[in-house]
Protein backbone atom coordinates (compact mmCIF):
# COMPACT_ATOMS: atom_id res chain seq x y z
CA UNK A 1 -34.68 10.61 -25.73
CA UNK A 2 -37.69 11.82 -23.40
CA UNK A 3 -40.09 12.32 -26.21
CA UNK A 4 -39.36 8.28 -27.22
CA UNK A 5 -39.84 6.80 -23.59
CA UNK A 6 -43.51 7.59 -22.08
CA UNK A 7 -43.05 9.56 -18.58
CA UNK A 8 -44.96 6.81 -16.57
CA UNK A 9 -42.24 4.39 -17.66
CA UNK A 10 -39.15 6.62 -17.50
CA UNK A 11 -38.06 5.15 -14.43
CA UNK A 12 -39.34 1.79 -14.67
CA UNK A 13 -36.83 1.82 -17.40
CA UNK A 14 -33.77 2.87 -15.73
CA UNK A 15 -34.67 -0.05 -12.86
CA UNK A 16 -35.44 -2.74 -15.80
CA UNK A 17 -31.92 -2.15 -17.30
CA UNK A 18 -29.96 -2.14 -14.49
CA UNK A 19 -31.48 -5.50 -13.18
CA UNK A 20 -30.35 -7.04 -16.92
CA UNK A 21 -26.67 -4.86 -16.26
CA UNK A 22 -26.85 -6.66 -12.41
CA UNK A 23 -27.84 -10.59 -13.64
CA UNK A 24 -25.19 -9.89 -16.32
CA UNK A 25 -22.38 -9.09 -13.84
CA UNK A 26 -24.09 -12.16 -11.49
CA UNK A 27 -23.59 -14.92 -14.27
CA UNK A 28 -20.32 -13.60 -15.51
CA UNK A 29 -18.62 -13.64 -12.05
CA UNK A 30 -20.56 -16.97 -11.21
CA UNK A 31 -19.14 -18.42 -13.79
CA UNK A 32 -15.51 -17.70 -12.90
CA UNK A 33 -13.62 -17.40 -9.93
CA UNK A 34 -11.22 -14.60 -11.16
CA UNK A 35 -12.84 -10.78 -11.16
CA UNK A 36 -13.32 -9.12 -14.97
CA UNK A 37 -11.91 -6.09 -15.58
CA UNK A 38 -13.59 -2.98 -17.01
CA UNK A 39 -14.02 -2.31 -20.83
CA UNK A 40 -15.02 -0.14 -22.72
CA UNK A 41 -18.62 -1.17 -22.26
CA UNK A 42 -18.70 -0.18 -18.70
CA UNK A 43 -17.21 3.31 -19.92
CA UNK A 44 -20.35 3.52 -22.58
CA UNK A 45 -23.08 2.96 -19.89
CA UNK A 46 -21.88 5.70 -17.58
CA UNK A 47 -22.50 8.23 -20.39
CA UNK A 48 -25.34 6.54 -21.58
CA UNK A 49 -26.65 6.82 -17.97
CA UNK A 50 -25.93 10.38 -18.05
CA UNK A 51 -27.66 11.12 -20.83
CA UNK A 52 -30.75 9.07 -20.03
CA UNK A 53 -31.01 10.79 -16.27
CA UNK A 54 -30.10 14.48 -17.65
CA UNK A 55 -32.46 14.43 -20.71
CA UNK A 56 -35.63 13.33 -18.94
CA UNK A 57 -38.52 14.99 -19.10
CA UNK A 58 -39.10 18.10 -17.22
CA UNK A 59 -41.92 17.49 -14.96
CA UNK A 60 -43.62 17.04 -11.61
CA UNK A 61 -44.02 13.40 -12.17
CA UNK A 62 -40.03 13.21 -10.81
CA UNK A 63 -41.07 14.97 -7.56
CA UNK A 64 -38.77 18.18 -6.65
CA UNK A 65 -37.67 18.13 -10.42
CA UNK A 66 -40.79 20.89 -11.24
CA UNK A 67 -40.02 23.08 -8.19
CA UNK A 68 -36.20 23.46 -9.22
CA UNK A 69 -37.05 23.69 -12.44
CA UNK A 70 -39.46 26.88 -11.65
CA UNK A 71 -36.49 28.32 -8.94
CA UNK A 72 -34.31 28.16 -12.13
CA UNK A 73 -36.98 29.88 -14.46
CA UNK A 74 -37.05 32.44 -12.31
CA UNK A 75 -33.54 33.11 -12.21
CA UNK A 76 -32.91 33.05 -15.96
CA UNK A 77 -36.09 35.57 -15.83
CA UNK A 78 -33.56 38.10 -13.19
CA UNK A 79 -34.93 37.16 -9.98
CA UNK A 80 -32.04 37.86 -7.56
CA UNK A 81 -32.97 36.86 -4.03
CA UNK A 82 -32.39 33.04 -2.17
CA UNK A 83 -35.12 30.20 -2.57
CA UNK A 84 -33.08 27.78 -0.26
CA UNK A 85 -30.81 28.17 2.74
CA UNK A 86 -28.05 25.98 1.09
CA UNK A 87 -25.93 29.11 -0.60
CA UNK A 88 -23.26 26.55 -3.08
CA UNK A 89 -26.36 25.32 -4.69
CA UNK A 90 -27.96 28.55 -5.04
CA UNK A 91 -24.91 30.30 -6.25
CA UNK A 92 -24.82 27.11 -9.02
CA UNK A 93 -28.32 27.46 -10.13
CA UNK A 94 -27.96 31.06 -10.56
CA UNK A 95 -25.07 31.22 -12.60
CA UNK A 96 -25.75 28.21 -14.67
CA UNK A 97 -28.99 30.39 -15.64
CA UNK A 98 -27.09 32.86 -17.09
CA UNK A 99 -26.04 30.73 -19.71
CA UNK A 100 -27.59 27.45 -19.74
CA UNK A 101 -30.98 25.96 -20.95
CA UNK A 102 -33.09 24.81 -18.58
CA UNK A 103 -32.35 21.02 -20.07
CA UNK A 104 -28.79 22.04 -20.56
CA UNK A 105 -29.09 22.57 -16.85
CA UNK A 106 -30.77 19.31 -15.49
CA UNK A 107 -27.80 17.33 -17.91
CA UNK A 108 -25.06 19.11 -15.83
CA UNK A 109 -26.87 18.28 -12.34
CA UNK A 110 -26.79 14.35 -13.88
CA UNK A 111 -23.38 14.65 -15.10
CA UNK A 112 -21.91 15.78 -11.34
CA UNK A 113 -24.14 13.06 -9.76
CA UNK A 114 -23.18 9.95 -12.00
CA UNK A 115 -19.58 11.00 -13.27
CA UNK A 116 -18.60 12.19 -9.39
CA UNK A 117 -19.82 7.98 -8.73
CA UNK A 118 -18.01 7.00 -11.65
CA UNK A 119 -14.78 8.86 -10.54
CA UNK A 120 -15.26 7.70 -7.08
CA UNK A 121 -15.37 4.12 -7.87
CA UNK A 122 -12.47 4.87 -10.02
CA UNK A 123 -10.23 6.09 -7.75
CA UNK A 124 -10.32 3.28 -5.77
CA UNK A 125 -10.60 0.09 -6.99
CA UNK A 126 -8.91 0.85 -10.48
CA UNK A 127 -9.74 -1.55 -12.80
CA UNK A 128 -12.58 -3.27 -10.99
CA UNK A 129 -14.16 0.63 -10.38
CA UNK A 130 -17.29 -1.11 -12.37
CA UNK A 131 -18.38 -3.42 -9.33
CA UNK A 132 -18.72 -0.49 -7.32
CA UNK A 133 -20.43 1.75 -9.34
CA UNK A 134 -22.39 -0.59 -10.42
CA UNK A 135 -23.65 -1.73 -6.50
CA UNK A 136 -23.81 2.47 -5.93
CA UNK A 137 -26.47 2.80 -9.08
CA UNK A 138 -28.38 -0.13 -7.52
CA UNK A 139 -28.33 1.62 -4.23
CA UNK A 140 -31.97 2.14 -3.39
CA UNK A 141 -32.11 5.40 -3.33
CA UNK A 142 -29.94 6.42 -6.14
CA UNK A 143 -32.48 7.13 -8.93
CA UNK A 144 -34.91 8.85 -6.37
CA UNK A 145 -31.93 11.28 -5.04
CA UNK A 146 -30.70 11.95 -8.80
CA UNK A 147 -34.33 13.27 -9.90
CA UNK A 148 -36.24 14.52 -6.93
CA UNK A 149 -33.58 15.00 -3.49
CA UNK A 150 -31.22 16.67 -6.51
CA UNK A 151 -29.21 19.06 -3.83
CA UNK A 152 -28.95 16.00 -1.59
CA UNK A 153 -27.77 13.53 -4.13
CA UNK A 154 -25.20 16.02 -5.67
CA UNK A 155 -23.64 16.35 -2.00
CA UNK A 156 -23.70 13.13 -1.50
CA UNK A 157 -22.03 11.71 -4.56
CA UNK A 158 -19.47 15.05 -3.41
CA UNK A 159 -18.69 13.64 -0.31
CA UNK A 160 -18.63 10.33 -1.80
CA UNK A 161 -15.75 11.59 -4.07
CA UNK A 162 -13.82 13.91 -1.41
CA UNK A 163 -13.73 10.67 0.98
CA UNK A 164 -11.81 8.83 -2.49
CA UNK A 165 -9.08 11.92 -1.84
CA UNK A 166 -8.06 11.43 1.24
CA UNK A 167 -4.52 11.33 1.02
CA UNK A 168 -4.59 14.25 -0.41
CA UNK A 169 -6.27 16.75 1.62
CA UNK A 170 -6.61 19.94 -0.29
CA UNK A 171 -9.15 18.73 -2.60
CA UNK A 172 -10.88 16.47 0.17
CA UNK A 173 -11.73 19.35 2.14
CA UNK A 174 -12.80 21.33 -0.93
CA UNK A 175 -14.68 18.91 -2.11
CA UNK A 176 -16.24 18.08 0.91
CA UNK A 177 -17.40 22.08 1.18
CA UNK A 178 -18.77 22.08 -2.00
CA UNK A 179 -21.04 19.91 -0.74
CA UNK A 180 -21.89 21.05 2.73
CA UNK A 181 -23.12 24.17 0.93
CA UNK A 182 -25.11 22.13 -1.45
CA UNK A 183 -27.26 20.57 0.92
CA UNK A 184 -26.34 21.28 5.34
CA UNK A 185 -26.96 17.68 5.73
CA UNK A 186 -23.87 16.94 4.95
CA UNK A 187 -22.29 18.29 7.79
CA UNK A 188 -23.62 15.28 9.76
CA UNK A 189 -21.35 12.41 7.58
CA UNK A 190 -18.75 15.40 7.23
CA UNK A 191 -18.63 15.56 11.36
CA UNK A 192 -18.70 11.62 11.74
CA UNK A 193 -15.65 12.05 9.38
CA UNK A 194 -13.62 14.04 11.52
CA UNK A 195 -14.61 12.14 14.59
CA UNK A 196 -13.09 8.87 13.29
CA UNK A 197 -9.64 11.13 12.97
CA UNK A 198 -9.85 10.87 17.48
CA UNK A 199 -11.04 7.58 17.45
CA UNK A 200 -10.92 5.11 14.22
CA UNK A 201 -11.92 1.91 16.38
CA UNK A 202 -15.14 0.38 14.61
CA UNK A 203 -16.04 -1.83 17.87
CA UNK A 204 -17.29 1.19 19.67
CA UNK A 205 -19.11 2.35 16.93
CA UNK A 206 -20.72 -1.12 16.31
CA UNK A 207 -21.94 -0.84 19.52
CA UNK A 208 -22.78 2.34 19.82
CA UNK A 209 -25.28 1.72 16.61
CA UNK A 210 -26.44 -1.20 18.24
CA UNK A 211 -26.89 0.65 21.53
CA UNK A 212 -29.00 3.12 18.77
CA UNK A 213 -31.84 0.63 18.70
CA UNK A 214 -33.38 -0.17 22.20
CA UNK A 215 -32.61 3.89 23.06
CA UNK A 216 -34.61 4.76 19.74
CA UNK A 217 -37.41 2.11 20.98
CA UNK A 218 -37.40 3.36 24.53
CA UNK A 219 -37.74 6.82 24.30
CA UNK A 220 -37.35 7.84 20.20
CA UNK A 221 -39.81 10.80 20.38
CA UNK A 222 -37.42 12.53 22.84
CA UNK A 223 -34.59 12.18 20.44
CA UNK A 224 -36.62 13.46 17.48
CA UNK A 225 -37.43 16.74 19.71
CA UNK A 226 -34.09 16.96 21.32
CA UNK A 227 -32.48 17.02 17.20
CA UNK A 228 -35.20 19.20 16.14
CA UNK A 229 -34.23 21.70 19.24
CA UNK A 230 -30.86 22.10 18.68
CA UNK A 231 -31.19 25.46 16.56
CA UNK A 232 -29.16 24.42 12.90
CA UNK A 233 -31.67 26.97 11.71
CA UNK A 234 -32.69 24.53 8.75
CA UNK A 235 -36.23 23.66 7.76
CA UNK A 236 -35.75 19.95 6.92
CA UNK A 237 -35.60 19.64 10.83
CA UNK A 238 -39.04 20.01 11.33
CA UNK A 239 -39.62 16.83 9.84
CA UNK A 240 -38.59 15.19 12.92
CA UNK A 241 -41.69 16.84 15.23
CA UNK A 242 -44.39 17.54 12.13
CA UNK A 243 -47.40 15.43 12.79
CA UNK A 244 -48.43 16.21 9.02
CA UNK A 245 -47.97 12.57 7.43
CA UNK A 246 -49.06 12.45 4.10
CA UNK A 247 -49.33 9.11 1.33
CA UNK A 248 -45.81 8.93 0.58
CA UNK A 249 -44.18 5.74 1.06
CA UNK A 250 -41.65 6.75 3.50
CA UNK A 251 -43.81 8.95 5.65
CA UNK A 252 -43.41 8.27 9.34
CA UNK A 253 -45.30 4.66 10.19
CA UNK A 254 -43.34 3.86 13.79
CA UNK A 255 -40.31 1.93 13.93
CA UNK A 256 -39.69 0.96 10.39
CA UNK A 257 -37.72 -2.90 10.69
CA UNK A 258 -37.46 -3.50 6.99
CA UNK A 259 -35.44 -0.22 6.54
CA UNK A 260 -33.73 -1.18 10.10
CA UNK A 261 -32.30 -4.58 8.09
CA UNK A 262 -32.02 -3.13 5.07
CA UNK A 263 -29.20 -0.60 7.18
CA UNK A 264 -28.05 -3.52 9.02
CA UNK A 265 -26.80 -5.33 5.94
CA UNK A 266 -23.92 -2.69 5.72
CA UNK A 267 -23.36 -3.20 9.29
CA UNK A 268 -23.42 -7.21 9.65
CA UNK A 269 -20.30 -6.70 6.31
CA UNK A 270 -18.20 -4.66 8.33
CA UNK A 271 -18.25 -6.71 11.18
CA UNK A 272 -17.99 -9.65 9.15
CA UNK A 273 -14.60 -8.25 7.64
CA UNK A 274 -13.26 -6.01 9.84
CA UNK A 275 -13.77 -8.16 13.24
CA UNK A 276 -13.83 -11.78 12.16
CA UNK A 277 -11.81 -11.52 8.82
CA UNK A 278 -9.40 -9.13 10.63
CA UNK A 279 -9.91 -6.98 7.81
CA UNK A 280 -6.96 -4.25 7.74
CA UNK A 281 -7.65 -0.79 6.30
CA UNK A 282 -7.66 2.02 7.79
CA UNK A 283 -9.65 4.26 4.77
CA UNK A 284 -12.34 1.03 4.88
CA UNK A 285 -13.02 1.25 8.81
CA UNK A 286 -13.18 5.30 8.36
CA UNK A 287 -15.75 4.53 6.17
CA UNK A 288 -17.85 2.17 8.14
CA UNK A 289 -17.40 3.95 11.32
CA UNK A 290 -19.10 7.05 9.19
CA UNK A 291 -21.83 4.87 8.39
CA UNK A 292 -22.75 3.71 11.51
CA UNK A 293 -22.74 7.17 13.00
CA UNK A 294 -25.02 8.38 10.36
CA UNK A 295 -27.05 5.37 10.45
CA UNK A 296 -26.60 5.20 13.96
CA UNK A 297 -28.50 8.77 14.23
CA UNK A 298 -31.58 7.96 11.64
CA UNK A 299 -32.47 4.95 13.88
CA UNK A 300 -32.76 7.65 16.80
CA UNK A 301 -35.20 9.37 14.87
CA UNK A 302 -36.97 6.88 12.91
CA UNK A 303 -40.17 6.98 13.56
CA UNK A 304 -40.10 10.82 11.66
CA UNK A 305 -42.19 12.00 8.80
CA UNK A 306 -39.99 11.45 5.82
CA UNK A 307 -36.99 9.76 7.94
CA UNK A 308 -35.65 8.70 4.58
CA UNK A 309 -34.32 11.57 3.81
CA UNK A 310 -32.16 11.36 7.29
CA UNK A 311 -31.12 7.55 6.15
CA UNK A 312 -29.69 8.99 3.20
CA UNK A 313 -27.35 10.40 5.13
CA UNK A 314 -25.96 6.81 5.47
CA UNK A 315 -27.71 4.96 2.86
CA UNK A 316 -25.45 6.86 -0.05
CA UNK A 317 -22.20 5.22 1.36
CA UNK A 318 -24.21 2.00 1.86
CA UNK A 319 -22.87 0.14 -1.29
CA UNK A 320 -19.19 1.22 -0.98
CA UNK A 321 -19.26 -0.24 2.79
CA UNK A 322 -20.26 -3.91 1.13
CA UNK A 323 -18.56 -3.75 -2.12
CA UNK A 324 -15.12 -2.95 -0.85
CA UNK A 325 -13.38 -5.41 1.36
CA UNK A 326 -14.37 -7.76 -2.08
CA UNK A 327 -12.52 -5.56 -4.61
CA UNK A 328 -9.50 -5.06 -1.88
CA UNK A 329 -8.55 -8.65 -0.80
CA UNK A 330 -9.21 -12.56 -0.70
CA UNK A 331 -11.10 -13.43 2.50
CA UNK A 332 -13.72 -16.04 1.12
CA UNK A 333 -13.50 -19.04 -1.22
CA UNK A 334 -15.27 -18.74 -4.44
CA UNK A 335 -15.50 -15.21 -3.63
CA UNK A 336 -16.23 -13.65 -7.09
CA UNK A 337 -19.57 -15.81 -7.06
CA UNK A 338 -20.32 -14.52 -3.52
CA UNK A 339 -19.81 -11.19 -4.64
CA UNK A 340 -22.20 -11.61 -8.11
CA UNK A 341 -24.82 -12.62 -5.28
CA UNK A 342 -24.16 -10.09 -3.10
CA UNK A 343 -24.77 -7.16 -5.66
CA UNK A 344 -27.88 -9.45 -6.78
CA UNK A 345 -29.57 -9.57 -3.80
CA UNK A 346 -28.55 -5.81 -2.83
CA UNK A 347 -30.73 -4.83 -5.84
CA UNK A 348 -33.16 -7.01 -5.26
CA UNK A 349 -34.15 -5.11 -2.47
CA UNK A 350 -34.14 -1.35 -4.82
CA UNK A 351 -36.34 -3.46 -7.49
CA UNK A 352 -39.00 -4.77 -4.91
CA UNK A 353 -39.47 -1.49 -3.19
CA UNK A 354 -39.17 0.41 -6.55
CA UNK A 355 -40.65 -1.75 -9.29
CA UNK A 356 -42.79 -4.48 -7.73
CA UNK A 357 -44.39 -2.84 -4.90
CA UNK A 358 -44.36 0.78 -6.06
């Protein structure tokens, strides 16, 4: 497959279909006011997407791709000591290497990332999984965290899972280690989590993320050396004090507003649901209050070099936040069509920033 798509266009590709799977899904629901079920076409594209993201070429052109693919060289080659501080995902590359091809290898990472979405979306919408996993693969920055952030985006799409299991707790707690050794970040949605088990109330947590913004304007440096200070004893934390800004796209540039309403579209359908629609559900508001913690915390330190990669700490739960009071009851007349536009102009927003402006 990677030798018949050109490397400059590999991605271009995966955005290009999706926006044809995304209009589909628009025109289909606008032109009915009753949801569709899954089929077996829905089943098709999540192996299809597997295999597309797995089999891609090996190469610096997908960012971080080259530098795990060199860590996992090296351990096929007997190397024995720790690259990275997160121990699960060394412990996985190093056994994997005992056995697997280096391609062999990159098609398992893509199979836990898409298939732990797929099951995910599964477990809790049913039938109508599609709709969500089809808003979570528009996500913004699910292509970028399932072939450069790879550690990040397989914890994520972990955590993403454990949260479907939470009636049964076993597995949601293993689950939700796995990925906490996979990538520390984690432990910041993980603790958010556990905080919504002493208070579940979304009210204080809408304010307190709205409370987030004129502290983050007034004083956001402080907060950005206050996090970096705390001692987690991780290097991605020097990202919040290094002056070192480099070309990328989501280096620090001050308060960044178009990411700010970007976030705030998951926040303005909570309230929405939850506070006008009286939305009840106590798994949905766990959810939401998770995401504005997490969101809550990247506006603090915003202005940071590479503050993406703290928004993803949010940004991976984004889709489920909007997608699910839809799939879950009837709030809204014609609300199939509101939902086709909702997913439309969610991706919109991935295809500008990805396709159009990249």
């Amino acid at each position: 497959m990677n030798a018949l798509i050109p490397i400059e266009y590999y991605s271009r590709l995966f955005f290009y279909v999706t926006f044809i799977g995304v209009l589909i899904a628009y025109f289909k629901l606008r032109g009915s006011n009753n949801l569709f079920r899954s089929s077996l076409i829905h089943y098709l594209l999540v192996y299809a997407l597997i295999l597309y993201l797995g089999f891609r070429p090996v190469s610096v052109f997908f960012g971080d791709m080259g530098s795990y693919a060199m860590i996992f060289e090296s351990y096929k080659n007997g190397y024995d000591g720790i690259y990275q501080q997160d121990w699960g995902f060394e412990w996985f590359m190093k056994n994997t290497a005992r056995f697997l091809p280096l391609d062999l290898f990159f098609l398992l990472v893509a199979f836990i990332y898409v298939f732990a979405h797929y099951l995910a979306s599964k477990r809790l919408f049913k039938d109508n999984w599609h709709y969500a996993f089809l808003i979570l693969i528009s996500s913004f920055s699910f292509w970028s965290y399932g072939t450069n952030g790879i550690r990040n985006g397989m914890a994520a799409a972990l955590i993403l899972l454990a949260f479907s299991f939470e009636k049964n707790k076993p597995i949601a707690l293993a689950l939700a280690l796995v990925a906490a050794s996979f990538h520390q970040t984690m432990l910041l949605p993980l603790a958010a989590y556990g905080l919504t088990f002493i208070n579940n109330n979304s009210k204080y947590y809408l304010w307190l993320w709205f409370v987030c913004i004129p502290l983050s304007l007034a004083a956001g440096g402080l907060f950005e050396f206050f996090f970096a200070g705390l001692g987690f004893n991780d290097s991605r934390l020097s990202y919040l004090t290094d002056g070192n800004v480099n070309d990328d796209d989501f280096a620090s540039t001050g308060f960044r507003w178009d990411f700010l309403l970007y976030s705030a579209s998951a926040v303005f359908s909570g309230y929405y649901f939850i506070i006008k629609k009286q939305f009840q559900d106590v798994w949905y508001q766990r959810l939401l209050n998770v995401y504005l913690i997490s969101n809550g915390f990247w506006i603090l330190v915003i202005r940071a070099n590479f503050s993406n990669r703290f928004a993803y700490l949010s940004w991976f739960m984004m889709g489920l936040v909007i997608v699910y009071p839809f799939l879950k009851g009837d709030f809204i007349k014609d609300q199939p069509r509101i939902l086709g536009m909702v997913i439309l102009i969610y991706f919109l927003f991935t295809f500008l920033l990805n396709v159009i402006l990249a």
